[in-house]
C-alpha atoms as a PDB file:
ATOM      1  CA  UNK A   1      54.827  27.310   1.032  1.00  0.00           C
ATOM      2  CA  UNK A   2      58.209  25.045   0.719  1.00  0.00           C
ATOM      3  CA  UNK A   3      58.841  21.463   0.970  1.00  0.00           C
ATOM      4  CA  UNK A   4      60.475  21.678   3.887  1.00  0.00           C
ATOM      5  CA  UNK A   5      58.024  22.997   6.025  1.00  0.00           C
ATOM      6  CA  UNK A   6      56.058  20.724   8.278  1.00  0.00           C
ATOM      7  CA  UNK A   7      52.811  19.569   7.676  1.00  0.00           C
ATOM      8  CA  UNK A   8      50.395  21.266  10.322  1.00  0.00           C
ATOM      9  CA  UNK A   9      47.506  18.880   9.398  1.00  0.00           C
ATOM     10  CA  UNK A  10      48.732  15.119   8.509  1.00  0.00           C
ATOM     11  CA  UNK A  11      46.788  12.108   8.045  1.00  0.00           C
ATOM     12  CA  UNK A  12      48.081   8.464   7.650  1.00  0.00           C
ATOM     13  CA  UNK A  13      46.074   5.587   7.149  1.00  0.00           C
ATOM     14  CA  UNK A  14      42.694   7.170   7.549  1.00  0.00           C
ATOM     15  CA  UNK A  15      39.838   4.247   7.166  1.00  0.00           C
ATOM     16  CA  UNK A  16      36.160   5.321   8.462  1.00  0.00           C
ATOM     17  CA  UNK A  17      33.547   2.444   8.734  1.00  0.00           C
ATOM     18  CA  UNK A  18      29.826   3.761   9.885  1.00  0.00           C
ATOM     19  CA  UNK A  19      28.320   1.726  12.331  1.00  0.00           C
ATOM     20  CA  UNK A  20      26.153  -1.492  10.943  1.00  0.00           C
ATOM     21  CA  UNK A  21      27.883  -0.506   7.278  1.00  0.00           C
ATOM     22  CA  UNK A  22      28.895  -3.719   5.284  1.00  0.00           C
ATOM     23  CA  UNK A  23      31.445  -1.767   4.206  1.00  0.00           C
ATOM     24  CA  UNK A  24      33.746   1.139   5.039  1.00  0.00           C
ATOM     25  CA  UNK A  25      33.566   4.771   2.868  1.00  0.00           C
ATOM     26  CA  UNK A  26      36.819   5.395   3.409  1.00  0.00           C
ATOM     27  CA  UNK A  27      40.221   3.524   3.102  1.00  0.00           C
ATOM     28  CA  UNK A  28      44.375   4.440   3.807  1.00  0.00           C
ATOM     29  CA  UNK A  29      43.872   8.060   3.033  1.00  0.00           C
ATOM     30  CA  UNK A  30      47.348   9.697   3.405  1.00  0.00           C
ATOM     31  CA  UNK A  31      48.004  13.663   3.630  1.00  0.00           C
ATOM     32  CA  UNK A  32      50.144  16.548   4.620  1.00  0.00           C
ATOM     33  CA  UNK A  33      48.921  19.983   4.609  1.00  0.00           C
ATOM     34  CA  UNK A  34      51.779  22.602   5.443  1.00  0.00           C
ATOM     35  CA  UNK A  35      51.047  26.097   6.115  1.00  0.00           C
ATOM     36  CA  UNK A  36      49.573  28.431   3.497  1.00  0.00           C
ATOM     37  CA  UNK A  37      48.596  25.594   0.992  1.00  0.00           C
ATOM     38  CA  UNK A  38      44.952  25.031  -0.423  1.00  0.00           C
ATOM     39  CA  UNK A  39      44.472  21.417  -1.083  1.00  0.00           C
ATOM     40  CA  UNK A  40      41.126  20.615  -3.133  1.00  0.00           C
ATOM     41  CA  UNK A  41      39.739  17.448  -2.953  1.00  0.00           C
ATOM     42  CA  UNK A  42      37.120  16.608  -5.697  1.00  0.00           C
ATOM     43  CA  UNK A  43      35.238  13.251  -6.601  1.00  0.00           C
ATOM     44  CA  UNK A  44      31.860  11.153  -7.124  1.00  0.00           C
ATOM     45  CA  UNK A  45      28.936  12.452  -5.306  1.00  0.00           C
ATOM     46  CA  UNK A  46      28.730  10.039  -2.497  1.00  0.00           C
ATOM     47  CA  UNK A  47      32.694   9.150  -2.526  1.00  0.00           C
ATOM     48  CA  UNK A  48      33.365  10.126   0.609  1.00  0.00           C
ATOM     49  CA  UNK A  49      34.691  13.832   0.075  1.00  0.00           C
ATOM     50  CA  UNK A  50      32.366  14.856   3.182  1.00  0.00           C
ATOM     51  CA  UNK A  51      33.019  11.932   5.709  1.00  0.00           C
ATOM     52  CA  UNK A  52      36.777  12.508   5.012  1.00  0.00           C
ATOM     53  CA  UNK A  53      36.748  16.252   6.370  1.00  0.00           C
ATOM     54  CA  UNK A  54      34.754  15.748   9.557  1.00  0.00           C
ATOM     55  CA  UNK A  55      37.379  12.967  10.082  1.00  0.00           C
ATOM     56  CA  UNK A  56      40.167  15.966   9.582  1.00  0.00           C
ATOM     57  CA  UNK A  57      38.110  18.172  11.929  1.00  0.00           C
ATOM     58  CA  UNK A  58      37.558  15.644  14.602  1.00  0.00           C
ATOM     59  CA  UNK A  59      34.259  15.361  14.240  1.00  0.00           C
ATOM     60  CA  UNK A  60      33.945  11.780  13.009  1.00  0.00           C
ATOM     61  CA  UNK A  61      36.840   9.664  14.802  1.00  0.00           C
ATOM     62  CA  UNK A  62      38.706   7.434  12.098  1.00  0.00           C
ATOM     63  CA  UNK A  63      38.064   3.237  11.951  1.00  0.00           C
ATOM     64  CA  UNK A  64      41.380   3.191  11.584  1.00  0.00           C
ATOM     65  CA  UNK A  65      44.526   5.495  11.162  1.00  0.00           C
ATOM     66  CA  UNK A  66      45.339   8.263  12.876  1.00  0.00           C
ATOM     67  CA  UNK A  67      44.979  12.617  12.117  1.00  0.00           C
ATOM     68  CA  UNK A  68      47.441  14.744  13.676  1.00  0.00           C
ATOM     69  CA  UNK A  69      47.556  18.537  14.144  1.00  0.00           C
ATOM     70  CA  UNK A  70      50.964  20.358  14.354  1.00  0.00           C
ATOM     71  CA  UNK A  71      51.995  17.091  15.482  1.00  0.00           C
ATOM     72  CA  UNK A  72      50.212  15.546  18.523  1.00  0.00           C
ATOM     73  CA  UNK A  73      47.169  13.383  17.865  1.00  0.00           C
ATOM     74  CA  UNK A  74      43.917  14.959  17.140  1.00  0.00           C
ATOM     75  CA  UNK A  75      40.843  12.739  18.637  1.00  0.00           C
ATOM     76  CA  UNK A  76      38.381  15.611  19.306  1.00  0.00           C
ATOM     77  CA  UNK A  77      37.471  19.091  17.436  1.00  0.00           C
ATOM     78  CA  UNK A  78      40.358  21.399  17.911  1.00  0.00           C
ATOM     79  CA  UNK A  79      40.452  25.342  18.523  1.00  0.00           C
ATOM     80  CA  UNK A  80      42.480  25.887  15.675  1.00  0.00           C
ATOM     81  CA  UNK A  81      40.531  24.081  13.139  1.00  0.00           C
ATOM     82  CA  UNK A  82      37.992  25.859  11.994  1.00  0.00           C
ATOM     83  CA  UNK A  83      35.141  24.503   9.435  1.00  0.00           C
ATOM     84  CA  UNK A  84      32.343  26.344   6.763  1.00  0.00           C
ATOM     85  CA  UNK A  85      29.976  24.127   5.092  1.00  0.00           C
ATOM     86  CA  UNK A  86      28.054  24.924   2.094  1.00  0.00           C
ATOM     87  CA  UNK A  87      24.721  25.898   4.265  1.00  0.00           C
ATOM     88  CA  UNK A  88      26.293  29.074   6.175  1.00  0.00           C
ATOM     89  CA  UNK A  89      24.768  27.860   9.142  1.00  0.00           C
ATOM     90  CA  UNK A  90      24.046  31.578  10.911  1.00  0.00           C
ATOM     91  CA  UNK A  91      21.516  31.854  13.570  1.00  0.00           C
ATOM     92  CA  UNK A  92      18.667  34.029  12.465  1.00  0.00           C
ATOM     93  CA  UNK A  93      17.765  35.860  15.829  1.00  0.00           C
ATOM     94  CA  UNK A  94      21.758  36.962  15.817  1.00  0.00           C
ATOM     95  CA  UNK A  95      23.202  39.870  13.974  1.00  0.00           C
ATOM     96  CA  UNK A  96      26.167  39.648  11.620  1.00  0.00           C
ATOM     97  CA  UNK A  97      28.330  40.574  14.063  1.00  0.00           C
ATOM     98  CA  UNK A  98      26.924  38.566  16.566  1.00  0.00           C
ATOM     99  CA  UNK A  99      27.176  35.360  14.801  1.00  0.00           C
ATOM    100  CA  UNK A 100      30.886  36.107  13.689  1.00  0.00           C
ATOM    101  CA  UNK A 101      31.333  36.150  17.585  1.00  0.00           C
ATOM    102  CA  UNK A 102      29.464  33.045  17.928  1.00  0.00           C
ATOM    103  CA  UNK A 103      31.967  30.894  16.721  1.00  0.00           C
ATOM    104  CA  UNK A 104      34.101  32.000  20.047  1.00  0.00           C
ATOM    105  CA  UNK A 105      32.332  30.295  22.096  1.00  0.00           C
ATOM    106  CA  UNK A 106      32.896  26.909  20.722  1.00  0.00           C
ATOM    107  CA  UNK A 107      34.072  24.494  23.045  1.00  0.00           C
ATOM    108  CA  UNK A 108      37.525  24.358  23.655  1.00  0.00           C
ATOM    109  CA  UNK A 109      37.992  27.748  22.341  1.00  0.00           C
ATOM    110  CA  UNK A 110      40.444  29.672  24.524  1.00  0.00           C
ATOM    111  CA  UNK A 111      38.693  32.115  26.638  1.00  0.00           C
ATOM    112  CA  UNK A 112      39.275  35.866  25.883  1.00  0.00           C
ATOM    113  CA  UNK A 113      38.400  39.126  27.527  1.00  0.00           C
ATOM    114  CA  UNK A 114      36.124  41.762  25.974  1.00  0.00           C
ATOM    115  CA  UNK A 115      38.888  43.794  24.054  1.00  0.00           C
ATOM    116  CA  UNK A 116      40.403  40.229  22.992  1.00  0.00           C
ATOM    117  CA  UNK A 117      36.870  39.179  20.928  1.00  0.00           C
ATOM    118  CA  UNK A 118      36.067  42.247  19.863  1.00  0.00           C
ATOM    119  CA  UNK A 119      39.335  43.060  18.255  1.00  0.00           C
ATOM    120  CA  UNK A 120      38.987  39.210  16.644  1.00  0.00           C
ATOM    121  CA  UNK A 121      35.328  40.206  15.609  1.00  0.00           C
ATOM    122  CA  UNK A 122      36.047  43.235  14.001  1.00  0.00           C
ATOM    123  CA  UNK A 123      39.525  42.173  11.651  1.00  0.00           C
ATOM    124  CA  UNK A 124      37.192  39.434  10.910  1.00  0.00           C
ATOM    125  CA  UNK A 125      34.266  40.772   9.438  1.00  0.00           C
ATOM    126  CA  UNK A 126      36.868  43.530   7.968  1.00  0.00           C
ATOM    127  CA  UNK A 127      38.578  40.826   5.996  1.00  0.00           C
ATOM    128  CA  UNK A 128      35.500  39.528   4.246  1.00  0.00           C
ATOM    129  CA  UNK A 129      34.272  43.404   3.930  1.00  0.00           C
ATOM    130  CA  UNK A 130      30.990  43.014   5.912  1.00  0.00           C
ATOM    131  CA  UNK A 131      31.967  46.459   8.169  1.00  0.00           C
ATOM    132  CA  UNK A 132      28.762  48.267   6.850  1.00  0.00           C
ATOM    133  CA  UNK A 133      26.604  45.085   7.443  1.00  0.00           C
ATOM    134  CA  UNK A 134      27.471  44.327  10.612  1.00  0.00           C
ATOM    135  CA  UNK A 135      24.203  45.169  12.116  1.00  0.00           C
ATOM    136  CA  UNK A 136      22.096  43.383  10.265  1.00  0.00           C
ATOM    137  CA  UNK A 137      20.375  40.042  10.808  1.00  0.00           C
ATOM    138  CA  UNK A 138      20.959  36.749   8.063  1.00  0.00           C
ATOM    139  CA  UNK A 139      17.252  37.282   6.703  1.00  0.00           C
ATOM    140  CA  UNK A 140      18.810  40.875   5.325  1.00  0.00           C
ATOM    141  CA  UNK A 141      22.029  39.106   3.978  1.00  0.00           C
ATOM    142  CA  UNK A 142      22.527  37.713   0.164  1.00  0.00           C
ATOM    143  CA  UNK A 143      23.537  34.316  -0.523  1.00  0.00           C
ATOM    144  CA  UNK A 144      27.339  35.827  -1.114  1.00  0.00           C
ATOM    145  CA  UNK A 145      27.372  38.086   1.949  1.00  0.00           C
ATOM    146  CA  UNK A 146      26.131  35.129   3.869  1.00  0.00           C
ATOM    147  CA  UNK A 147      29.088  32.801   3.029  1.00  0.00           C
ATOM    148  CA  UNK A 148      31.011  36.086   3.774  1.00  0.00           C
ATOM    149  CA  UNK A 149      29.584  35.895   7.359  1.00  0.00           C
ATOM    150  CA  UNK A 150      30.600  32.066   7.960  1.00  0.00           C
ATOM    151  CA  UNK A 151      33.991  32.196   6.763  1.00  0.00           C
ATOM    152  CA  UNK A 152      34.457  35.693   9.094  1.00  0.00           C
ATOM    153  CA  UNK A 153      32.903  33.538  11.854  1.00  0.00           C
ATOM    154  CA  UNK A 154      35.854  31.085  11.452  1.00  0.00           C
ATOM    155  CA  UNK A 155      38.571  33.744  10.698  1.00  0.00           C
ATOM    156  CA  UNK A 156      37.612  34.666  14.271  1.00  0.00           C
ATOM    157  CA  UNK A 157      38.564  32.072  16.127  1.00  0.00           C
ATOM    158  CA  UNK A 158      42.225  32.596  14.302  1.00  0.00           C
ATOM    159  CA  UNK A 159      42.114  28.855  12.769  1.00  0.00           C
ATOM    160  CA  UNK A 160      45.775  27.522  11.587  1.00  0.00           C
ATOM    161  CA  UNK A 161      43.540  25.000   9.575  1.00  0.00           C
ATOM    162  CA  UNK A 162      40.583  25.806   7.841  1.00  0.00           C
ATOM    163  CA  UNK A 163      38.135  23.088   6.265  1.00  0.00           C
ATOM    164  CA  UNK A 164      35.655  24.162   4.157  1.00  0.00           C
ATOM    165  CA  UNK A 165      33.204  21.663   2.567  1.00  0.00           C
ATOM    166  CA  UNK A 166      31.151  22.653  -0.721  1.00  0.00           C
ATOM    167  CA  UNK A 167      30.975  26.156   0.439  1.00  0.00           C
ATOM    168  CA  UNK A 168      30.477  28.254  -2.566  1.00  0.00           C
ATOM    169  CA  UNK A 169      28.430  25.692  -4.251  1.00  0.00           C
ATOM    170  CA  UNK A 170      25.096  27.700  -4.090  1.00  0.00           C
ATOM    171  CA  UNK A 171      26.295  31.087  -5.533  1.00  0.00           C
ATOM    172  CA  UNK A 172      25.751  32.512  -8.624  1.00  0.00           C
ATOM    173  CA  UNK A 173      28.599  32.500 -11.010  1.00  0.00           C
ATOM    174  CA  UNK A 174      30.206  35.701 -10.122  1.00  0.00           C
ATOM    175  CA  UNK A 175      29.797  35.979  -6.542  1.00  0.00           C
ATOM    176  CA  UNK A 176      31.192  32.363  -6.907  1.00  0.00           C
ATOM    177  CA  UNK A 177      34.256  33.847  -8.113  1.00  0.00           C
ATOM    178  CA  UNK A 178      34.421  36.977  -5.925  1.00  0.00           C
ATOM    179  CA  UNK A 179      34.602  34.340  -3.213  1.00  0.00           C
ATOM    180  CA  UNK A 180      37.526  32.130  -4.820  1.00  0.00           C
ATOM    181  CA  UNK A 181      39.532  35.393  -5.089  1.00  0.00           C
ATOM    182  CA  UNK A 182      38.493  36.060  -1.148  1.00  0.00           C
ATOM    183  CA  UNK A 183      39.743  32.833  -0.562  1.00  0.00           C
ATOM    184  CA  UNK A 184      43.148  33.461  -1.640  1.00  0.00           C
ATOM    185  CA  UNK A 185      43.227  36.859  -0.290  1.00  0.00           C
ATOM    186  CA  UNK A 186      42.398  34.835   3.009  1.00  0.00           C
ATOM    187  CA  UNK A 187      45.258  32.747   3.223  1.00  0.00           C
ATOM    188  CA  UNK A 188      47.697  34.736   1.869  1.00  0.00           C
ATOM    189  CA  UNK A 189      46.648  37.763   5.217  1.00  0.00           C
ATOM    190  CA  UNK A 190      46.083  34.858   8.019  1.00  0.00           C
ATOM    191  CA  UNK A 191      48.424  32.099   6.775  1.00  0.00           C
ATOM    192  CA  UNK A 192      45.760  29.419   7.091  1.00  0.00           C
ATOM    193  CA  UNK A 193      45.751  26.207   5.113  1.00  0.00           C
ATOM    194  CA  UNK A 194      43.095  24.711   3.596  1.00  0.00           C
ATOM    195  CA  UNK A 195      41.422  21.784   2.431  1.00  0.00           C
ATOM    196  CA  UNK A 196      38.681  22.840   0.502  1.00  0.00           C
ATOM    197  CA  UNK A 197      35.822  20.173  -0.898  1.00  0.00           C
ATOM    198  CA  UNK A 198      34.569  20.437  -4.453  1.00  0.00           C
ATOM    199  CA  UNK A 199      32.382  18.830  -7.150  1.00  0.00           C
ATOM    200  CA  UNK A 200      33.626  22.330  -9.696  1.00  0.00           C
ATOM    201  CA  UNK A 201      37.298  21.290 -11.489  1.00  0.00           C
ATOM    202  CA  UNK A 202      37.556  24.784 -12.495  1.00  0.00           C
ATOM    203  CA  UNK A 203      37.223  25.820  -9.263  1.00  0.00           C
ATOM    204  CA  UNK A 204      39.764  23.422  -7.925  1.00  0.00           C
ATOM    205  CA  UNK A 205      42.350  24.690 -10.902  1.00  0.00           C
ATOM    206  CA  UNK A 206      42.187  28.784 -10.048  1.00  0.00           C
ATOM    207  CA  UNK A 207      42.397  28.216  -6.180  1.00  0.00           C
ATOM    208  CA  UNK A 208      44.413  24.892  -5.830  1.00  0.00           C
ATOM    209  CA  UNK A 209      48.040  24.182  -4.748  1.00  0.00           C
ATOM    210  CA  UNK A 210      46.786  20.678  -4.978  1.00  0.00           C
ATOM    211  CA  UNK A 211      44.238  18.775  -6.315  1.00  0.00           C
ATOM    212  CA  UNK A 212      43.524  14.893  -4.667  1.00  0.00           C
ATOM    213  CA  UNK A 213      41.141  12.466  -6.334  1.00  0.00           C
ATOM    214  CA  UNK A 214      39.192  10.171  -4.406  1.00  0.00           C
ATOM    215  CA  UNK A 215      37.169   7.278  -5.725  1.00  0.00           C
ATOM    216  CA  UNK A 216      36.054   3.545  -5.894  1.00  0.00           C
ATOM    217  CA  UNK A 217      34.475   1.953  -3.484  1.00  0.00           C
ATOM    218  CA  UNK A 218      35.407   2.560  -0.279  1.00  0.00           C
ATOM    219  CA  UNK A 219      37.014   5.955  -1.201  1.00  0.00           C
ATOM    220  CA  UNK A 220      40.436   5.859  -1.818  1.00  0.00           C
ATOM    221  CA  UNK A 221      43.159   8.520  -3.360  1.00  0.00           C
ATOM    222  CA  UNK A 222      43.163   7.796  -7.411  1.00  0.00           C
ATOM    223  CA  UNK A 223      45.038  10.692  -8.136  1.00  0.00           C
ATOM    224  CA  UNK A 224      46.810  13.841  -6.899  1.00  0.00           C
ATOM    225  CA  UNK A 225      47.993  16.957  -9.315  1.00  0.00           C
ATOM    226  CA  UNK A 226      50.339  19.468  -8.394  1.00  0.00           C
ATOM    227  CA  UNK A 227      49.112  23.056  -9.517  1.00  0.00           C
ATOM    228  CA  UNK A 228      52.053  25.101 -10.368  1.00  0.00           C
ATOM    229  CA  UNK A 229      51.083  27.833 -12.429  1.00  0.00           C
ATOM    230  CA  UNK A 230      50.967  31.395 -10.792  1.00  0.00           C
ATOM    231  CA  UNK A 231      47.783  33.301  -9.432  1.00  0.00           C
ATOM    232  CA  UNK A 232      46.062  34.900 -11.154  1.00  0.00           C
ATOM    233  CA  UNK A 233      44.866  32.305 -12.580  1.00  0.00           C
ATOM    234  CA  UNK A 234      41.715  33.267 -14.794  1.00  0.00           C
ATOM    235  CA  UNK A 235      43.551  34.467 -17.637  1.00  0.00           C
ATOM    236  CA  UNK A 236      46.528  30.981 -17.288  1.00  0.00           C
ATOM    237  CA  UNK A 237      43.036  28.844 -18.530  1.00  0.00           C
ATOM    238  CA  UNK A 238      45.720  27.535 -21.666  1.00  0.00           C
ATOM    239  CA  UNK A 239      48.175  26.220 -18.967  1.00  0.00           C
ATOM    240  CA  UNK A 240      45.411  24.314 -16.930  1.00  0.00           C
ATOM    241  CA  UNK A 241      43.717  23.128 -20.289  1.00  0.00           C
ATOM    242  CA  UNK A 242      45.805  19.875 -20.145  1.00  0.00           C
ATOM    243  CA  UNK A 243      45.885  19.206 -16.355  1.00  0.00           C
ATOM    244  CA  UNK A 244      42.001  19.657 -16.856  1.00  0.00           C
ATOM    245  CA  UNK A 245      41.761  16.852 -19.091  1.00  0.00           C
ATOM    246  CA  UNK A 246      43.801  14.821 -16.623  1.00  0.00           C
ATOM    247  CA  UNK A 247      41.569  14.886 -13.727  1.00  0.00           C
ATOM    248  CA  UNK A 248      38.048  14.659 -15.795  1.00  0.00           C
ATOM    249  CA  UNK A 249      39.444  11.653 -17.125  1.00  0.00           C
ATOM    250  CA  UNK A 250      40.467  10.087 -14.053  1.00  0.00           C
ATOM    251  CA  UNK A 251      37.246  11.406 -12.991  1.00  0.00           C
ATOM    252  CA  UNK A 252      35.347   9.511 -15.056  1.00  0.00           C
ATOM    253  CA  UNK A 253      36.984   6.778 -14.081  1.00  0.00           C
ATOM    254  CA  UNK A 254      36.691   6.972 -10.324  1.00  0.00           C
ATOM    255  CA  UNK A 255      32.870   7.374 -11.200  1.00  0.00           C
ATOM    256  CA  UNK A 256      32.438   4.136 -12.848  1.00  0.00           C
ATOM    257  CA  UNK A 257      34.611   2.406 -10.282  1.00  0.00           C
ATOM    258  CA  UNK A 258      32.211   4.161  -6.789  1.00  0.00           C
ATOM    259  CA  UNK A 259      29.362   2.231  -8.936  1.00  0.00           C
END
């Protein structure tokens, strides 16, 4: 990623009022996300974090402000934007490699021939290394091969943009990190950028290019860190040490000020 490249996923001005709220949960939220970048956004529970990604996906449409993908408005879920949630979400009468295909039928999704999907369906479920599993139903599936599934579901559809919302929060500590590392692997094969939500600040330090922190109330941006130091990370915990200190201060403070 360089400065110079164009954002594919910008946002200016974002505000999002609910319907009959006195007040809005989100205010002038500003971003860029260029191509191969992981941008973590961590704060409060109940600061917005959530609301602000189905606003990026097109799922919620903004109060105010406007999202744009690779530069033309984006008012309704697009093809290319693909989104994992912390509850996998896989149908239980579907097999692995069923579901993975499932996600191609999304609306708006461009329609393929057979060869086309299964040739998508197979690098996915390669990628996240679910080949021998791809037979077998999500009763049959860990919690790890499960999130495994649902990212290969939205690797897929080929996604330029890929938001992901809480969705290792569930795991166990290692599987946590096998998926952090599959993560990087990810975008570093496909290209995709990500904006990944968070309530774990060591997660956000080993897999962040960026780190935004929103808080008060309505949810703002209180702070942004730049994450410079190479991957791998896990053995760099010295050089995060301070820029760790940073955000759960500010952290802190963004609590008290949501309350």
């Amino acid at each position: 990623m360089t400065a110079a490249q164009e954002p594919i996923l910008s946002a200016s001005g974002l505000s999002l009022r609910y319907s009959g709220a006195a007040h809005p949960v989100l205010a002038n939220f500003d971003l860029a996300l260029r191509p191969r970048e992981i941008v973590t956004v961590i704060g409060p529970s109940g600061a917005g974090k959530s609301s602000l990604l189905r606003v990026l996906g097109g799922i919620e449409v903004p109060t105010s402000g406007e999202v744009r993908m690779n530069g033309a408005p984006l008012r309704h879920v697009h093809p290319r934007v693909a989104i994992a949630f912390q509850n996998p979400g896989l149908l239980p009468w579907l097999s692995l490699e069923r579901n993975v295909a499932f996600g191609l039928d999304f609306k708006r999704q461009p329609k393929l021939n057979a060869l086309e999907r299964r040739a998508r369906v197979d690098r996915a479920i390669a990628e996240v290394g679910l080949a021998r599993a791809r037979r077998l139903h999500p009763a049959a599936l860990s919690g790890g091969m499960a999130q495994r599934t649902s990212l290969a579901r939205c690797l897929a559809r080929q996604p330029e943009v890929l938001l992901l919302d809480e969705p290792f929060g569930a795991l166990d500590e290692i599987t946590r990190a096998d998926m952090q590392q599959l993560l990087l692997k990810l975008v570093d094969t496909f290209g995709t950028a990500v904006v990944l939500i968070t309530h774990d600040i060591d997660e956000a330090l080993l897999v962040s290019d960026r780190i935004i922190l929103l808080g008060g109330s309505p949810a703002r941006e209180t702070g942004q860190w730049q994450i410079d130091v190479p991957h791998p990370r896990a053995d760099r915990l010295t050089e995060l040490g301070q820029i760790r200190i940073e955000i759960v201060k500010a952290l802190r403070l963004a609590t008290v000020r949501s309350h």
